[in-house]
C-alpha atoms as a PDB file:
ATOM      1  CA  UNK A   1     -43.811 163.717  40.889  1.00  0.00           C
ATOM      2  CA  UNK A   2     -43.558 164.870  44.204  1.00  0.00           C
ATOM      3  CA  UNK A   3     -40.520 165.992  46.317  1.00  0.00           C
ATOM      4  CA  UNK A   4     -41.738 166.163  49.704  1.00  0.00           C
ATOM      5  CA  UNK A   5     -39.147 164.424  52.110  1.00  0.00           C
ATOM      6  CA  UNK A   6     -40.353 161.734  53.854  1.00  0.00           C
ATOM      7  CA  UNK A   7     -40.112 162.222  58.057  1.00  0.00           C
ATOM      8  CA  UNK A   8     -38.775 159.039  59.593  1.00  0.00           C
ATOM      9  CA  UNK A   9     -38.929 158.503  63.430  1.00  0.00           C
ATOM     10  CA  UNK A  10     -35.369 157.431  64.441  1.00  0.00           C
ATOM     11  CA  UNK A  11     -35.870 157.167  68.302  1.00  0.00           C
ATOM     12  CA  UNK A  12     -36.563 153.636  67.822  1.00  0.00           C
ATOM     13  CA  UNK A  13     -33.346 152.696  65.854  1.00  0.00           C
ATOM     14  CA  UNK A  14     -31.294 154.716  68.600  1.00  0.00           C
ATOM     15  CA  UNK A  15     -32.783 152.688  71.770  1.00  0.00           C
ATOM     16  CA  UNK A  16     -32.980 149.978  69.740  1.00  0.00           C
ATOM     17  CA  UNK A  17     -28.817 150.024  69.868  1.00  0.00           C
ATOM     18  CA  UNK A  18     -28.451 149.706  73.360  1.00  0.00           C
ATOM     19  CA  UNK A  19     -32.041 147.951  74.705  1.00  0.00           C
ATOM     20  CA  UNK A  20     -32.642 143.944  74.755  1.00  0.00           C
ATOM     21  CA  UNK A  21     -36.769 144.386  74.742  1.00  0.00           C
ATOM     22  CA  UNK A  22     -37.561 147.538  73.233  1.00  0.00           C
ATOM     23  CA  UNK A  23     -42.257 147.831  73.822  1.00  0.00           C
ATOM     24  CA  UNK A  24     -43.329 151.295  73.004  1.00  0.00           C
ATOM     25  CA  UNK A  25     -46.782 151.201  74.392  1.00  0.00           C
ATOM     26  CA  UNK A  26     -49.300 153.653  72.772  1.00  0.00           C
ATOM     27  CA  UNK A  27     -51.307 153.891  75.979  1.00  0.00           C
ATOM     28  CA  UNK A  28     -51.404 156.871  78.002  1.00  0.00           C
ATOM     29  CA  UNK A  29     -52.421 156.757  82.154  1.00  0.00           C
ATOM     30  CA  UNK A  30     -52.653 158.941  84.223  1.00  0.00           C
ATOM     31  CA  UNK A  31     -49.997 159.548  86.785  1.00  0.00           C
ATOM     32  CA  UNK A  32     -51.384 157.928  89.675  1.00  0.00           C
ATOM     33  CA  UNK A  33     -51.170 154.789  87.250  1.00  0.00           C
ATOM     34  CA  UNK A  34     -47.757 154.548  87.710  1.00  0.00           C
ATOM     35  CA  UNK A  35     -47.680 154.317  91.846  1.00  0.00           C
ATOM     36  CA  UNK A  36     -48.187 150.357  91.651  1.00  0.00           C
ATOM     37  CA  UNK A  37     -44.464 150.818  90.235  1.00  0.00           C
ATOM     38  CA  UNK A  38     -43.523 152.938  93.367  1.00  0.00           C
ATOM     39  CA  UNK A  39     -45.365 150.144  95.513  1.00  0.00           C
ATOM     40  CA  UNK A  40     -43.442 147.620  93.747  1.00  0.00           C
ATOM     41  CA  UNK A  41     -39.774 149.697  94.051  1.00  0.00           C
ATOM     42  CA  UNK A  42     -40.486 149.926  97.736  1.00  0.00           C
ATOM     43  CA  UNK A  43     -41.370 146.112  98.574  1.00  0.00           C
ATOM     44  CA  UNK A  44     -38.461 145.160  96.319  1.00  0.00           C
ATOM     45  CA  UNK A  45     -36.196 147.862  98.621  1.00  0.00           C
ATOM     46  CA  UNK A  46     -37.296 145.460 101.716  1.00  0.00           C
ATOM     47  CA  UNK A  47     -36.832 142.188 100.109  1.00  0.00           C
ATOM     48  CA  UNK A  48     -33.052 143.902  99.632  1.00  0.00           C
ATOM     49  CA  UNK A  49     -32.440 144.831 102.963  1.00  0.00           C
ATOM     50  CA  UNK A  50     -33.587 142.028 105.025  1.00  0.00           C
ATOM     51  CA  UNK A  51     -31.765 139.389 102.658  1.00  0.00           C
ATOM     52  CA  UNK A  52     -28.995 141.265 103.187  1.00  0.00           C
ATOM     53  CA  UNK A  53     -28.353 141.862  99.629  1.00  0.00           C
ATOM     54  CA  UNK A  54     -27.403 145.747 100.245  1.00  0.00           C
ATOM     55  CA  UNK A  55     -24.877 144.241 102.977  1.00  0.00           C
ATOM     56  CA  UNK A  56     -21.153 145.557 102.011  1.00  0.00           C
ATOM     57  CA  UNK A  57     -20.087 142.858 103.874  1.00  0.00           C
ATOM     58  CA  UNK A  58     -21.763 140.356 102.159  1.00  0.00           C
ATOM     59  CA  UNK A  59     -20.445 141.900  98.792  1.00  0.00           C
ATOM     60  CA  UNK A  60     -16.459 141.453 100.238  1.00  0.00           C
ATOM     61  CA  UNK A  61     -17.628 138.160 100.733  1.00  0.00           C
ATOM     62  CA  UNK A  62     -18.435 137.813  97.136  1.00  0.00           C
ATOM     63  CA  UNK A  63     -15.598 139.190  95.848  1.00  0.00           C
ATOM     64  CA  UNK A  64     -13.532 137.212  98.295  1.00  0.00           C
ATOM     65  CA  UNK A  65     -15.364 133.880  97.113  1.00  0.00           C
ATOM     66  CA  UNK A  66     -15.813 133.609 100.734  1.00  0.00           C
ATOM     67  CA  UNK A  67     -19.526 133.099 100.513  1.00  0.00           C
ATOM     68  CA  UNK A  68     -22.112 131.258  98.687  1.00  0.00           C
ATOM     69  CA  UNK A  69     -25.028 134.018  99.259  1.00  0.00           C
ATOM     70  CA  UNK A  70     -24.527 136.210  97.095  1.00  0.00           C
ATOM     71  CA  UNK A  71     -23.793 133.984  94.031  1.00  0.00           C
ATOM     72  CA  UNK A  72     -26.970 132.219  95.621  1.00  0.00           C
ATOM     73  CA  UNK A  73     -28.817 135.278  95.180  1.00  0.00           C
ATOM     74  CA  UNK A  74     -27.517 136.470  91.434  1.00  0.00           C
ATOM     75  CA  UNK A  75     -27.755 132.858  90.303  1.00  0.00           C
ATOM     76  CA  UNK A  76     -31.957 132.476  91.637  1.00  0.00           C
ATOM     77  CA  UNK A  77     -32.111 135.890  89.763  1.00  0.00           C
ATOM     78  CA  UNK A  78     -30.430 134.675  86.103  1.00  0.00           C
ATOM     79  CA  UNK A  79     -32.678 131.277  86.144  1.00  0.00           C
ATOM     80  CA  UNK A  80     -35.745 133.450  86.991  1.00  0.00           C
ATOM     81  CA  UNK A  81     -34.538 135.658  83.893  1.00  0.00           C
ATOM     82  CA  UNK A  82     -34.155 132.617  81.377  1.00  0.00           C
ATOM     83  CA  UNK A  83     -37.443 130.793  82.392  1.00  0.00           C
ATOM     84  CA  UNK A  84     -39.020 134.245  81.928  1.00  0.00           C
ATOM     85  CA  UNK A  85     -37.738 135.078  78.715  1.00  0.00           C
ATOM     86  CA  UNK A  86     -38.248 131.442  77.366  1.00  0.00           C
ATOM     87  CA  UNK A  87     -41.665 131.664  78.620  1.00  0.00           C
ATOM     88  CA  UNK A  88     -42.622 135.286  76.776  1.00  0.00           C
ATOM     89  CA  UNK A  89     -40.926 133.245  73.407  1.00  0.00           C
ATOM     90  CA  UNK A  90     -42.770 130.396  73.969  1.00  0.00           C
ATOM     91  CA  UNK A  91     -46.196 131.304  74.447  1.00  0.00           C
ATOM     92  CA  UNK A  92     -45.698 134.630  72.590  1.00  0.00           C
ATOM     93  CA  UNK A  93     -46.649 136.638  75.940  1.00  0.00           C
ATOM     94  CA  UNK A  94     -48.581 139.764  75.995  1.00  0.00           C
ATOM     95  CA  UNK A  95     -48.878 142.793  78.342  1.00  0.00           C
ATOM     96  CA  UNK A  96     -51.805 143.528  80.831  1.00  0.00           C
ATOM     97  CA  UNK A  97     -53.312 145.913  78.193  1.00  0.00           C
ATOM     98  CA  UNK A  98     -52.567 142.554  75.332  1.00  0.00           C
ATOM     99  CA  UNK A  99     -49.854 144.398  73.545  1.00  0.00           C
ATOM    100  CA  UNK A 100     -47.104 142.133  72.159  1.00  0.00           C
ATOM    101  CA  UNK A 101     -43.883 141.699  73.588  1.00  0.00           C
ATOM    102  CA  UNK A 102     -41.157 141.899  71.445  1.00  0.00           C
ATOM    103  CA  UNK A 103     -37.453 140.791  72.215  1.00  0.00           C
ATOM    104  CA  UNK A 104     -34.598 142.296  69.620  1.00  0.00           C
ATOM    105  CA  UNK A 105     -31.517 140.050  69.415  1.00  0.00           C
ATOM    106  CA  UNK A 106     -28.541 141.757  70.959  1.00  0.00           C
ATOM    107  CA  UNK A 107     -25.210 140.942  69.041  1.00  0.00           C
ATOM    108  CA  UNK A 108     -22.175 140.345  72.107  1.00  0.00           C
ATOM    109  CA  UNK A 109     -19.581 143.214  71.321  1.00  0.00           C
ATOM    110  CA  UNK A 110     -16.193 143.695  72.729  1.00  0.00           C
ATOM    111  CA  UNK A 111     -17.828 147.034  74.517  1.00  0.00           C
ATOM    112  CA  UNK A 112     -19.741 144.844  76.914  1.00  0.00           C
ATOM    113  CA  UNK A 113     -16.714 143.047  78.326  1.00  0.00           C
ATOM    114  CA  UNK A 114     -15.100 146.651  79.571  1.00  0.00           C
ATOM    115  CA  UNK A 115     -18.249 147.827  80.700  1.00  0.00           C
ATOM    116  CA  UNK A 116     -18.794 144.625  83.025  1.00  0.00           C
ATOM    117  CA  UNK A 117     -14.492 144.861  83.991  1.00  0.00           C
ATOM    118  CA  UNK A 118     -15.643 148.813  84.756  1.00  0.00           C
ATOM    119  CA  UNK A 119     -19.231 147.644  86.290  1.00  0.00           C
ATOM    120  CA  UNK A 120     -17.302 145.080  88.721  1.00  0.00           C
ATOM    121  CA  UNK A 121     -14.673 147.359  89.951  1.00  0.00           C
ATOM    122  CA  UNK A 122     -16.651 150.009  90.765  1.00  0.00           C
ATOM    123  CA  UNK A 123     -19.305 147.414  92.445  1.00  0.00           C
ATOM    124  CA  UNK A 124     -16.255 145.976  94.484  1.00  0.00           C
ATOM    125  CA  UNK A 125     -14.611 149.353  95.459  1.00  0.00           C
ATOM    126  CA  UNK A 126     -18.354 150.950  96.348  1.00  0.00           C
ATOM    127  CA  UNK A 127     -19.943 147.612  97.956  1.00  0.00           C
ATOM    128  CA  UNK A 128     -22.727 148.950  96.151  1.00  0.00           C
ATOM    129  CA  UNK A 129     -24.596 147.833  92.976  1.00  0.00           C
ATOM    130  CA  UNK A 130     -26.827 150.326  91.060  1.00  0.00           C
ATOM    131  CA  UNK A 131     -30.140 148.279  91.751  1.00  0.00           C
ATOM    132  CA  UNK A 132     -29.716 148.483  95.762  1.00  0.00           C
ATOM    133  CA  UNK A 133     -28.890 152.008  95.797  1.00  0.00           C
ATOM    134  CA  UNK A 134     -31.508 153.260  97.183  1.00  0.00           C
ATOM    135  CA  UNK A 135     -32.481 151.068  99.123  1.00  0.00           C
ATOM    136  CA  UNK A 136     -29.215 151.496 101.172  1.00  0.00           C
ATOM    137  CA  UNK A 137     -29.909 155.178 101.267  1.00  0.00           C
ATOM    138  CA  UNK A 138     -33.443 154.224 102.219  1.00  0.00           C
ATOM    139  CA  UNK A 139     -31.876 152.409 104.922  1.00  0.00           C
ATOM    140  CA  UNK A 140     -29.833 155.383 105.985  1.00  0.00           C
ATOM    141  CA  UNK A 141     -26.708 154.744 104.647  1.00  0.00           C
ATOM    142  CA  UNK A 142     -26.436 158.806 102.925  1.00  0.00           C
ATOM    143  CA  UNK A 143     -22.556 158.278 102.114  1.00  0.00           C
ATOM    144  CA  UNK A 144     -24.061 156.227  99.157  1.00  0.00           C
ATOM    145  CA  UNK A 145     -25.652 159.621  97.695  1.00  0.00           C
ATOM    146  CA  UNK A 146     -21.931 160.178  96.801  1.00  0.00           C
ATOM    147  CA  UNK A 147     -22.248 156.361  94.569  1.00  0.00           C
ATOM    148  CA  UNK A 148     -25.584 157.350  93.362  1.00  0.00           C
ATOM    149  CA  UNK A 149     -24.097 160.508  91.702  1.00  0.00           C
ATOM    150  CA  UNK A 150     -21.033 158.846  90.812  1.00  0.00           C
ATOM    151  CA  UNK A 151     -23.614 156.444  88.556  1.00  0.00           C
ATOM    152  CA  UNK A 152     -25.170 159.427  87.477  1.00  0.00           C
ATOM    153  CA  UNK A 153     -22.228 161.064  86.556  1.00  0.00           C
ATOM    154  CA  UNK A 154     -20.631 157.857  84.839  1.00  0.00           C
ATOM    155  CA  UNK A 155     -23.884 157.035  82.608  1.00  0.00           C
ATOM    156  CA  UNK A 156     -23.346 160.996  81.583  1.00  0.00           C
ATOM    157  CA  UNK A 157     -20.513 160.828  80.379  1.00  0.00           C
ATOM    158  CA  UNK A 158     -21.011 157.512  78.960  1.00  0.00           C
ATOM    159  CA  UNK A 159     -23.843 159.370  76.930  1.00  0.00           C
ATOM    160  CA  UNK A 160     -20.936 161.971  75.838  1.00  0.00           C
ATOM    161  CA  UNK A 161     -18.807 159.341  75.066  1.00  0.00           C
ATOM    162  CA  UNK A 162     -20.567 157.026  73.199  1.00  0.00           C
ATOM    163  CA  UNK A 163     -19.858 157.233  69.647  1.00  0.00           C
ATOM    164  CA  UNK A 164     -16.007 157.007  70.643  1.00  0.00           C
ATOM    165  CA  UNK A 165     -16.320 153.655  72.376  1.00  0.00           C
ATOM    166  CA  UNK A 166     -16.297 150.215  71.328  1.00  0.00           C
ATOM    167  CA  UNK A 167     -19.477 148.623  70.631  1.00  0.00           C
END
């Protein structure tokens, strides 16, 4: 009988507590491969800016329920989402390169309900959301570098944190 130990691969379980979709592709590219993402980051920076998504004002408005534009906006966004997902469950979807898409079931914690009180204030102080970030700094607004670290700094110590907090 042997008593060799048996080497498990845990990376998986540990995303796999935090992640919605978790694909681990077993392709490898290049590194030019991955501009089309850049390409992609950059358009989706000007669709920001010129619907005025990255607008502080237009976030007061939000939070001020003085404005339809920005519900508008996050509201197109969450149907897009659902269809999406429903469509990748009902067709069973595959990548470009025919891998299978997999979506884990995410049980709701008490956790997530702190983190989106914590999200929201710091959106409403900051008139900034992480997505948009750089696009506002993009668009030359630098005193958002401070918000950018900030995030940074908050998803560290999150990281530091983690096994203390309610999940």
């Amino acid at each position: 009988m042997s008593t060799e130990l048996k080497e498990t691969n845990t990376d998986f379980e540990v995303r796999s507590l935090d992640a919605v979709c978790i694909n681990e592709s077993e392709l490898r590219h290049s590194w030019w491969y991955n501009l089309k993402y850049l390409i992609a980051g950059v358009l989706f920076g000007i669709i920001l800016v010129k619907s005025e998504v990255i607008s502080w004002f237009r976030i007061q408005e939000m939070f001020r329920l003085q404005s339809f534009h920005m519900y508008g906006v996050i509201g197109s966004a969450v149907a897009v989402g659902i269809i999406s997902v429903w469509l990748i469950k009902r067709y069973n979807a595959k990548t470009i390169h025919g891998e299978k898409i997999t979506l884990h079931p995410k049980p709701f914690s008490q956790g997530q309900i702190y983190g989106g009180l914590l999200f929201g204030f710091g959106w409403a102080i900051t008139g900034a959301c992480p997505g948009p970030l750089f696009a506002l700094i993009g668009n030359g607004t630098l005193v958002i570098i401070v918000t950018l670290l900030s995030a940074v700094a908050g998803t560290w110590v999150y990281g530091r944190l983690r096994e203390k907090l309610p999940h």
